[in-house]
Protein backbone atom coordinates (compact mmCIF):
# COMPACT_ATOMS: atom_id res chain seq x y z
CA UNK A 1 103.34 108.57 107.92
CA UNK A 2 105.41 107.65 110.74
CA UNK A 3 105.71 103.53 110.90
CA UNK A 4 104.24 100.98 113.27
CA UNK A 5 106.63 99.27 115.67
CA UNK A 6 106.32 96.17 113.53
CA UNK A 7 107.10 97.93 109.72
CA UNK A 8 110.11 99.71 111.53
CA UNK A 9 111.12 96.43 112.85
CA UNK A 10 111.31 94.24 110.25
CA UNK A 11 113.17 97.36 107.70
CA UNK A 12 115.42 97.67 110.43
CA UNK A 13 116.05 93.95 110.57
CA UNK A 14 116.84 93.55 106.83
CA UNK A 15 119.09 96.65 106.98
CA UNK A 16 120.86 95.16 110.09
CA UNK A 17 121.70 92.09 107.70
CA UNK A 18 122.87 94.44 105.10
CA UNK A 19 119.46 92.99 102.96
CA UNK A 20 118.11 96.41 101.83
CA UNK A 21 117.85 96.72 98.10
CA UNK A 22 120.04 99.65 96.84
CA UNK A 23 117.10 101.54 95.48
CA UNK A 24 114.86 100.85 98.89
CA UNK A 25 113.76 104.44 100.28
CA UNK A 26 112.19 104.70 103.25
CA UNK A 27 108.99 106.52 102.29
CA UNK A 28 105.88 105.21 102.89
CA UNK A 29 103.98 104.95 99.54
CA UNK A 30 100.26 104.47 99.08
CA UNK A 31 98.14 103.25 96.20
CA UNK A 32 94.25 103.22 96.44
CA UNK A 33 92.11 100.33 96.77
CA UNK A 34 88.26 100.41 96.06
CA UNK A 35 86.23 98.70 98.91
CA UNK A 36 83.07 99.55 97.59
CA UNK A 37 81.97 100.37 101.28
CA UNK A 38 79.74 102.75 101.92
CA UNK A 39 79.09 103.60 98.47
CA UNK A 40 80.64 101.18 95.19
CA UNK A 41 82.60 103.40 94.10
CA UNK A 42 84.39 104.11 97.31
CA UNK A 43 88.26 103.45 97.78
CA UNK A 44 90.88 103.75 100.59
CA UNK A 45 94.46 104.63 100.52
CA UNK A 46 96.41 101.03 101.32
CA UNK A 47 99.86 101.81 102.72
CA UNK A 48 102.71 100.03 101.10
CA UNK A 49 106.13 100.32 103.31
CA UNK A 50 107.96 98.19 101.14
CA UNK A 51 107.31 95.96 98.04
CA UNK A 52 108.24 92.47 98.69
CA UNK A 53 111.77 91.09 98.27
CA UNK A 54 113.77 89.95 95.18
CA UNK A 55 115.20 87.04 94.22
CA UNK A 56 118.48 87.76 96.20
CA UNK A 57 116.01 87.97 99.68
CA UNK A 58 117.01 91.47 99.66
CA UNK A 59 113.68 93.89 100.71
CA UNK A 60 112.70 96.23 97.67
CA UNK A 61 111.31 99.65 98.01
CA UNK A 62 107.36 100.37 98.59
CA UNK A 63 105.49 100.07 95.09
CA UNK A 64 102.30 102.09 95.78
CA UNK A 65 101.13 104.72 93.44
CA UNK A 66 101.59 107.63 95.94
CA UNK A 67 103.44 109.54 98.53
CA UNK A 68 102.59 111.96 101.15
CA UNK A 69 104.88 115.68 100.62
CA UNK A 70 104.85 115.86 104.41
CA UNK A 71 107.22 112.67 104.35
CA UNK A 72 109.63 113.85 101.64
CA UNK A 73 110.20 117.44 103.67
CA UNK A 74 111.13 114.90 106.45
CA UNK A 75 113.34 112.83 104.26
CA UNK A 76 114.84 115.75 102.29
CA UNK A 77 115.10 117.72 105.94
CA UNK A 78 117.02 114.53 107.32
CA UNK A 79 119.72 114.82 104.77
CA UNK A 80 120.08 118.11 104.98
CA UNK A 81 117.84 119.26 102.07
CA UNK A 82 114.67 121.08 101.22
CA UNK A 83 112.38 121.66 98.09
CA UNK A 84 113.31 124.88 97.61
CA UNK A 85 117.09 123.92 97.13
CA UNK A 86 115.66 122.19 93.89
C-alpha cells in the first residue's frame, strides 16, 4: 500500500529528527476490525502505518496483524533483495 501524503509526512518528519525507533519498518501492516456492517459478522482490514510512540517520543513500527507480499517484494527489491534469494 503506497502511503497518503499525510502518513508519509509525519514518518518522514520523525526520521528527519532522527525519532524513528530502531526496529520501525516501513511496511504498512493491517489487522482486521469487525464492523458488523452489512452482515454482523463482517470485518474490514484497518491499516496501521505505525504503532504509536514510546516513552523516548521515538515512533514505533506498525502493530497490525498483517502485511501485504506485494509490499515486502518492494521493500526487499529496494535493498537489493528478493524472496527467492532466501
Amino acid at each position: 500500500m503506497e502511503l497518503d501524503s499525510e502518513c508519509f509526512g509525519i514518518i518522514s518528519d520523525y526520521k528527519q529528527k532522527g525519532k524513528l525507533h530502531p526496529d520501525f519498518l516501513p511496511v504498512t501492516t493491517y489487522d482486521m476490525v469487525q464492523c458488523g456492517y452489512p452482515q454482523d459478522d463482517h470485518g474490514e482490514m484497518i491499516a496501521r502505518d505505525w504503532g504509536g510512540t514510546d516513552g523516548e517520543g521515538k515512533l514505533l513500527p506498525s502493530n497490525g496483524m498483517w502485511c501485504k507480499v506485494e509490499d515486502i517484494r518492494k521493500l526487499l527489491s529496494k535493498h537489493g533483495l528478493s524472496l527467492n534469494a532466501l
